[in-house]
N, C-alpha and C. Protein backbone atom coordinates (compact mmCIF):
# COMPACT_ATOMS: atom_id res chain seq x y z
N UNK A 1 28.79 25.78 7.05
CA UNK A 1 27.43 25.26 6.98
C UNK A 1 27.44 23.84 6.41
N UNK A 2 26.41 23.00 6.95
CA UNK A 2 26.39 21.69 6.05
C UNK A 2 25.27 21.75 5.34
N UNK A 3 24.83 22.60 4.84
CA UNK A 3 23.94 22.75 3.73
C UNK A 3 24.67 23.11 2.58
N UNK A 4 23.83 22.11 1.24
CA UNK A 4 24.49 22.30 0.06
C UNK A 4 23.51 21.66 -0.41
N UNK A 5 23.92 22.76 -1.80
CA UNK A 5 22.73 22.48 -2.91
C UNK A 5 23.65 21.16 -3.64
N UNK A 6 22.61 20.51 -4.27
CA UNK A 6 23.31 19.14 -5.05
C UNK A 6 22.51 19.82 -6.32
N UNK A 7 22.89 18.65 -7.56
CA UNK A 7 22.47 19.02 -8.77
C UNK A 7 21.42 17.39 -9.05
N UNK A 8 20.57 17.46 -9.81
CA UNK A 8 19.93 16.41 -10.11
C UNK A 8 19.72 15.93 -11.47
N UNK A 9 20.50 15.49 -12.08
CA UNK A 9 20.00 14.87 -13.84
C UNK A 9 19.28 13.93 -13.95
N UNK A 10 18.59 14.09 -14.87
CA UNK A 10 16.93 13.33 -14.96
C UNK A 10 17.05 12.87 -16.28
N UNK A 11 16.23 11.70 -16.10
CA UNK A 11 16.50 10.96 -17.87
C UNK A 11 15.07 10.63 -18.33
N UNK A 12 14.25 11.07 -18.59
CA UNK A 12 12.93 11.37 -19.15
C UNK A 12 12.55 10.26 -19.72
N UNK A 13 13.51 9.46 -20.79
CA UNK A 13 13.39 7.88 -20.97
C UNK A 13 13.53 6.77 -20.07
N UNK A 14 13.56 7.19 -19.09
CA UNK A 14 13.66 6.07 -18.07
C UNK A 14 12.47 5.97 -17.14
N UNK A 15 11.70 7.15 -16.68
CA UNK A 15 10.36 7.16 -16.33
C UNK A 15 9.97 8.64 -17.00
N UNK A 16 9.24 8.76 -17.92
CA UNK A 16 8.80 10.03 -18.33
C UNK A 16 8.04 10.89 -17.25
N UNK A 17 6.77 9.99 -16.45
CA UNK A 17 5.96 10.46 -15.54
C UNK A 17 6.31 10.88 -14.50
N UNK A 18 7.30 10.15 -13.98
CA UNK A 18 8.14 10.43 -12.69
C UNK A 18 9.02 12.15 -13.29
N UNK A 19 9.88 12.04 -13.67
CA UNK A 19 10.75 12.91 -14.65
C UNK A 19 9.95 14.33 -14.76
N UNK A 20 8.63 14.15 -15.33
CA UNK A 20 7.54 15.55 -15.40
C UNK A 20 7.39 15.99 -13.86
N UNK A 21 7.03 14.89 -12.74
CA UNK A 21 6.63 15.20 -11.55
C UNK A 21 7.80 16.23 -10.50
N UNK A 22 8.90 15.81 -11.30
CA UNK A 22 9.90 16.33 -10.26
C UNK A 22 10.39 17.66 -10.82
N UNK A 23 10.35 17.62 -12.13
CA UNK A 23 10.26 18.90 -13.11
C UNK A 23 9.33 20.29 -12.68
N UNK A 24 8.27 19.60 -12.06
CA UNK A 24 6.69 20.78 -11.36
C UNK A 24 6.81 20.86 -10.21
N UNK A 25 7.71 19.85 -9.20
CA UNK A 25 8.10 20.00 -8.08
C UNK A 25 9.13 21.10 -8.31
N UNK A 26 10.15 21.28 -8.71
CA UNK A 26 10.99 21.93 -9.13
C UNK A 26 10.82 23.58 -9.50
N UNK A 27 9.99 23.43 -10.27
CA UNK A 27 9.17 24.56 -10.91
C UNK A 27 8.46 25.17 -9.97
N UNK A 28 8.14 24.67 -9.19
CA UNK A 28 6.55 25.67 -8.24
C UNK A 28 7.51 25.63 -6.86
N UNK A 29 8.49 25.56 -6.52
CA UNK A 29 9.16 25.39 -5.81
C UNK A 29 9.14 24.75 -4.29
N UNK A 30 8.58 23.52 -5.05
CA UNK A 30 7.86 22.56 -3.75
C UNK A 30 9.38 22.25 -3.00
N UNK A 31 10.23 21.96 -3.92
CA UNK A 31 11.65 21.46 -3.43
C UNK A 31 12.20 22.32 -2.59
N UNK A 32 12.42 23.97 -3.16
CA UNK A 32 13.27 24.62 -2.12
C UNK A 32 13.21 24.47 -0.52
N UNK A 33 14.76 24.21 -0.07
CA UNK A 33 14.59 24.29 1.10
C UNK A 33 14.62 22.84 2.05
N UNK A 34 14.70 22.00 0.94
CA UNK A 34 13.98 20.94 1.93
C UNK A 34 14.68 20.35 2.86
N UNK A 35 14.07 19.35 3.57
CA UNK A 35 15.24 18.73 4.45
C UNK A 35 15.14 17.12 4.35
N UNK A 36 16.56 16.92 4.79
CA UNK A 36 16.46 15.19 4.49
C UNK A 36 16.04 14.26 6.08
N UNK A 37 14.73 14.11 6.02
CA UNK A 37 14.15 13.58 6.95
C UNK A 37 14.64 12.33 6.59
N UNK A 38 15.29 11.24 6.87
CA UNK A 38 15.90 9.90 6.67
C UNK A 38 16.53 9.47 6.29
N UNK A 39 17.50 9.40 6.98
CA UNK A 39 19.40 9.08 6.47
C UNK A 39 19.55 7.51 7.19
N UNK A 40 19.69 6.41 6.28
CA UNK A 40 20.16 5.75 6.61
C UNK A 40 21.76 5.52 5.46
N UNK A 41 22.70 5.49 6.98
CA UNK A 41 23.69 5.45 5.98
C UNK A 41 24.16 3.76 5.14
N UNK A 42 24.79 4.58 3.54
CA UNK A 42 24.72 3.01 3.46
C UNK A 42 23.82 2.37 2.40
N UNK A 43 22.69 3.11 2.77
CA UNK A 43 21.26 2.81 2.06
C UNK A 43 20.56 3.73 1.17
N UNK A 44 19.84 5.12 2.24
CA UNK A 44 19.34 5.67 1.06
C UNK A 44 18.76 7.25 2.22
N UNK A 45 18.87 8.49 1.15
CA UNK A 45 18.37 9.47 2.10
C UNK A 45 17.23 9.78 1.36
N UNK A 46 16.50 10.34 1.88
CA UNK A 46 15.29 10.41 1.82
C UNK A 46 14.65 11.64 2.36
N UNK A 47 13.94 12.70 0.82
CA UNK A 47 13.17 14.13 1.10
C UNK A 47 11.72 14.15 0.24
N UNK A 48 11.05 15.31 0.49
CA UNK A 48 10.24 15.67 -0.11
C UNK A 48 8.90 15.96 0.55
N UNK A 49 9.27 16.50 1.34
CA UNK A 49 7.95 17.22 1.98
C UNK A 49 8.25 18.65 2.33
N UNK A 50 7.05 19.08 2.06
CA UNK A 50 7.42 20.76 1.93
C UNK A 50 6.91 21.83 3.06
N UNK A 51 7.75 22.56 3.23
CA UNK A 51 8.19 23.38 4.56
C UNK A 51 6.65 23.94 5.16
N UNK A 52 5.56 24.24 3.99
CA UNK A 52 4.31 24.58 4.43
C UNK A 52 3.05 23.58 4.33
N UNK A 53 2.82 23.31 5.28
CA UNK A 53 1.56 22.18 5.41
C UNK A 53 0.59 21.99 4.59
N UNK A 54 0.12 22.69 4.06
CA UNK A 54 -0.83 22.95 3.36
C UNK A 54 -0.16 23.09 1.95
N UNK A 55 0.63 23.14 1.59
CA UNK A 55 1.30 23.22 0.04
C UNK A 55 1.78 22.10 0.17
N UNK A 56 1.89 21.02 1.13
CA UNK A 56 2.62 19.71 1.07
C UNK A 56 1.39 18.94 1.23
N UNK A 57 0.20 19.52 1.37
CA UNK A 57 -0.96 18.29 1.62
C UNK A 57 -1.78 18.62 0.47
N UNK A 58 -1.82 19.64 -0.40
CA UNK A 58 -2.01 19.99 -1.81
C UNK A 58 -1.32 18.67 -2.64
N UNK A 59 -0.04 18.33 -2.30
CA UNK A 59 0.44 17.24 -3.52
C UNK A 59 0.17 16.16 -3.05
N UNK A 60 -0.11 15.94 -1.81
CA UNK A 60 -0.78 14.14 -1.26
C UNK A 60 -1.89 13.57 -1.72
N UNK A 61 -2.77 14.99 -0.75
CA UNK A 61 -4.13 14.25 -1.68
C UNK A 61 -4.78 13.86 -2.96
N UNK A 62 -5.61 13.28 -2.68
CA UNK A 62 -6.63 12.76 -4.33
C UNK A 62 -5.50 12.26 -5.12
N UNK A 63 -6.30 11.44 -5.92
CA UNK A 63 -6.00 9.74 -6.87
C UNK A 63 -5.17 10.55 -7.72
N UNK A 64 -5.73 12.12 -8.62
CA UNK A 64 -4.78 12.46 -9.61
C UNK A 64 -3.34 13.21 -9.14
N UNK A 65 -3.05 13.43 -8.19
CA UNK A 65 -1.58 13.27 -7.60
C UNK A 65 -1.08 12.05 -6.95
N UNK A 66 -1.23 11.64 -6.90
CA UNK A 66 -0.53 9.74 -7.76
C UNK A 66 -0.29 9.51 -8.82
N UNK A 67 0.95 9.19 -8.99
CA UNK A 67 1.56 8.86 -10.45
C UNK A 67 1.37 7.14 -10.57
N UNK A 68 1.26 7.25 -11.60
CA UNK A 68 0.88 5.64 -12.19
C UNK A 68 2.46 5.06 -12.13
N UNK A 69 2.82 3.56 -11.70
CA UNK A 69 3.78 3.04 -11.67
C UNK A 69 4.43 2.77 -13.28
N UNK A 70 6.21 3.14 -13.10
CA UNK A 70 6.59 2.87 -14.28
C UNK A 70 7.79 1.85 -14.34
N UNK A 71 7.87 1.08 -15.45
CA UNK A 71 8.99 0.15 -14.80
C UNK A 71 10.35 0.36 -14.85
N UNK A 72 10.91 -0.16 -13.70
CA UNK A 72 12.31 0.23 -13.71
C UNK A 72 13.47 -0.33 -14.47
N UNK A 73 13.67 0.94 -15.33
CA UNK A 73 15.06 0.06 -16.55
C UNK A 73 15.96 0.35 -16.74
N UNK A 74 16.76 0.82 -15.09
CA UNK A 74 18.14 0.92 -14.50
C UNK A 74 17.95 0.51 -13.46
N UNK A 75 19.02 -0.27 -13.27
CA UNK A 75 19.58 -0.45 -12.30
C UNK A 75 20.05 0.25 -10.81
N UNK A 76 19.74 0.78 -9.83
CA UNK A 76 19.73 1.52 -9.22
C UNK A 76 21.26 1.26 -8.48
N UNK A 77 22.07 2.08 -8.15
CA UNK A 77 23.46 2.93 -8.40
C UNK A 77 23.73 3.46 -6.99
N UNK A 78 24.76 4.08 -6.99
CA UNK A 78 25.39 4.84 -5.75
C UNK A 78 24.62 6.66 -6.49
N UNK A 79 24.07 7.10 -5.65
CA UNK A 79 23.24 8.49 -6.21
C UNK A 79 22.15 8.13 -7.18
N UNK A 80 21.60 7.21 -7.30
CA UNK A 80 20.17 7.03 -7.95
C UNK A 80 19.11 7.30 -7.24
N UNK A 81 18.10 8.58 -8.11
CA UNK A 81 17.31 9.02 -7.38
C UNK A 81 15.99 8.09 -8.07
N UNK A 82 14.99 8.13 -6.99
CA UNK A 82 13.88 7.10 -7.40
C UNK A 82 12.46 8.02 -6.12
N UNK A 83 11.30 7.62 -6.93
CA UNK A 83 10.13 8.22 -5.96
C UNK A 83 10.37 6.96 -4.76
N UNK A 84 9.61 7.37 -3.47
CA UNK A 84 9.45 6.76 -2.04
C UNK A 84 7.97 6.72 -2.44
N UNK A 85 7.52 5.46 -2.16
CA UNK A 85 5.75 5.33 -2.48
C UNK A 85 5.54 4.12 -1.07
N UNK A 86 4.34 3.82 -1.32
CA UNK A 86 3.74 2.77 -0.29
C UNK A 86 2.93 1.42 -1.27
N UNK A 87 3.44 1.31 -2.23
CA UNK A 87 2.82 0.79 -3.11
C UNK A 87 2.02 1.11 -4.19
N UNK A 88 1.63 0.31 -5.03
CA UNK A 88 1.35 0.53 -6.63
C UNK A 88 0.42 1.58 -6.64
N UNK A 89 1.25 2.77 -7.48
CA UNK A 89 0.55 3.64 -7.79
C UNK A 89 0.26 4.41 -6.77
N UNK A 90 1.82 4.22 -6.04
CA UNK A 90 1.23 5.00 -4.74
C UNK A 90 2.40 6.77 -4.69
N UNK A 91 3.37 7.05 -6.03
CA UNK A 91 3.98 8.16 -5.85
C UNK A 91 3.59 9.53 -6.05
N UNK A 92 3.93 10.52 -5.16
CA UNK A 92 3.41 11.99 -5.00
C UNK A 92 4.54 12.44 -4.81
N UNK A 93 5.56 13.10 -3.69
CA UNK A 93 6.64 14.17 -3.86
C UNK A 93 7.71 13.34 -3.28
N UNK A 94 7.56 12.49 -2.10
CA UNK A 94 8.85 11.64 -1.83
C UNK A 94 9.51 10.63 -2.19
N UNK A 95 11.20 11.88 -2.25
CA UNK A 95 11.96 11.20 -3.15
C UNK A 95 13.26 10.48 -2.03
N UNK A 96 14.33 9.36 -2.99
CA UNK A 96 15.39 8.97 -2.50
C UNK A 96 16.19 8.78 -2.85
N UNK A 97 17.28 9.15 -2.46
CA UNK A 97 18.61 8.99 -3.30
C UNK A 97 19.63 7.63 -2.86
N UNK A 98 19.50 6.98 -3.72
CA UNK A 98 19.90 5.75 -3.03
C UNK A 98 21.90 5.51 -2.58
N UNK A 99 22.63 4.75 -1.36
CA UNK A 99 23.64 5.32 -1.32
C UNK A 99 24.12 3.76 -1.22
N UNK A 100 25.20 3.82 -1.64
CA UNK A 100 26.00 2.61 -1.83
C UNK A 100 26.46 2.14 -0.31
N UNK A 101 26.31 0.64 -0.12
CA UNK A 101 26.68 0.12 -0.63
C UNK A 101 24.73 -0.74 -0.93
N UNK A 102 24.06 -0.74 -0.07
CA UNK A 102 23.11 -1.21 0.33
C UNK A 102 21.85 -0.86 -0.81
N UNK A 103 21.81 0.50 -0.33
CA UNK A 103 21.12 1.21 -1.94
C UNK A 103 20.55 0.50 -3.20
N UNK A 104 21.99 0.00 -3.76
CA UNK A 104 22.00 -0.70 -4.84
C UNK A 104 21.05 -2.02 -5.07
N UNK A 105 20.67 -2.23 -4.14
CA UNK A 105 19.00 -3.44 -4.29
C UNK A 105 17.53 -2.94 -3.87
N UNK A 106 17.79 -1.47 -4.22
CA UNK A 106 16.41 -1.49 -4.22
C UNK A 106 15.89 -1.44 -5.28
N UNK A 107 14.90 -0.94 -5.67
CA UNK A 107 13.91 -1.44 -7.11
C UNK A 107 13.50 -2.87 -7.57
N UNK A 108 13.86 -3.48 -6.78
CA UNK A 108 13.55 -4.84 -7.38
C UNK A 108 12.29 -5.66 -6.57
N UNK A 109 11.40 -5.91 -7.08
CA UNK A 109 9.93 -6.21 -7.09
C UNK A 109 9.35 -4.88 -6.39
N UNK A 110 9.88 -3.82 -6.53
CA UNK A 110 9.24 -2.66 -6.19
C UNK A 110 8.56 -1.84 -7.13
N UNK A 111 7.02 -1.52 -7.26
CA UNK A 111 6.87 -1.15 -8.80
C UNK A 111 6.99 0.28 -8.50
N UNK A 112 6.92 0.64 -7.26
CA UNK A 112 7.15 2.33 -7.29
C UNK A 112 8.23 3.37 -7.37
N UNK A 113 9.45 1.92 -7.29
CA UNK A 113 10.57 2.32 -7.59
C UNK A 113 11.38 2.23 -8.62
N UNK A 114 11.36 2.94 -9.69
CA UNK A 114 12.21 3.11 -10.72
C UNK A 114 13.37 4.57 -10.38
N UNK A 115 13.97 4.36 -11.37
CA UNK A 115 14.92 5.32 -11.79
C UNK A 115 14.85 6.17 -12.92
N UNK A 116 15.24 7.73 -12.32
CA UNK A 116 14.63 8.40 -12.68
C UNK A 116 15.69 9.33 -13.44
């Protein structure tokens, strides 16, 4: 099979808000299962939408599932995970794991992208 579970360490001082969000994703089990809709290799893969429509349009909508932007104070890495937003104040469940070699410049003038 090419399915495999990965592990994810989270640093709570680096975005607290982000850090809680993926913690309740986690918890209510928005995550299980998911799939990586966007592989660019190189750059960055990219999940977080959930297998039932309606439990994935539960975390989109309305202003208070949007997380407020936090700033980024790492450097983003080969396996740095960071929210996928559309702009300020624009994160809800999609996430990315950023992949070397390319990866490594994102966050920068991006406020929705920190490290998490």
């Amino acid at each position: 099979s090419i399915f495999r579970p990965f592990t994810i360490l989270l640093n709570a001082s680096l975005a607290p808000l982000g850090v809680r969000r993926v913690s309740k994703l986690v918890r209510t089990g928005f995550l299980d299962g998911q799939i990586l809709y966007r592989v660019i290799p190189g750059f960055l893969v990219q999940f977080g939408v959930a297998a039932d429509p309606t439990v994935h349009a539960r975390w989109q909508r309305g202003e208070k599932r949007r997380l407020k932007d936090e700033p980024n104070r790492m450097p983003f890495r080969h396996g740095t995970l960071s929210f996928a937003g559309a702009g300020t104040d624009s994160r809800t469940s999609h996430l990315f794991v950023a992949l070397a070699p390319n990866g490594v410049r994102l966050g920068r003038g991006t406020p929705h992208e920190a490290t998490l």
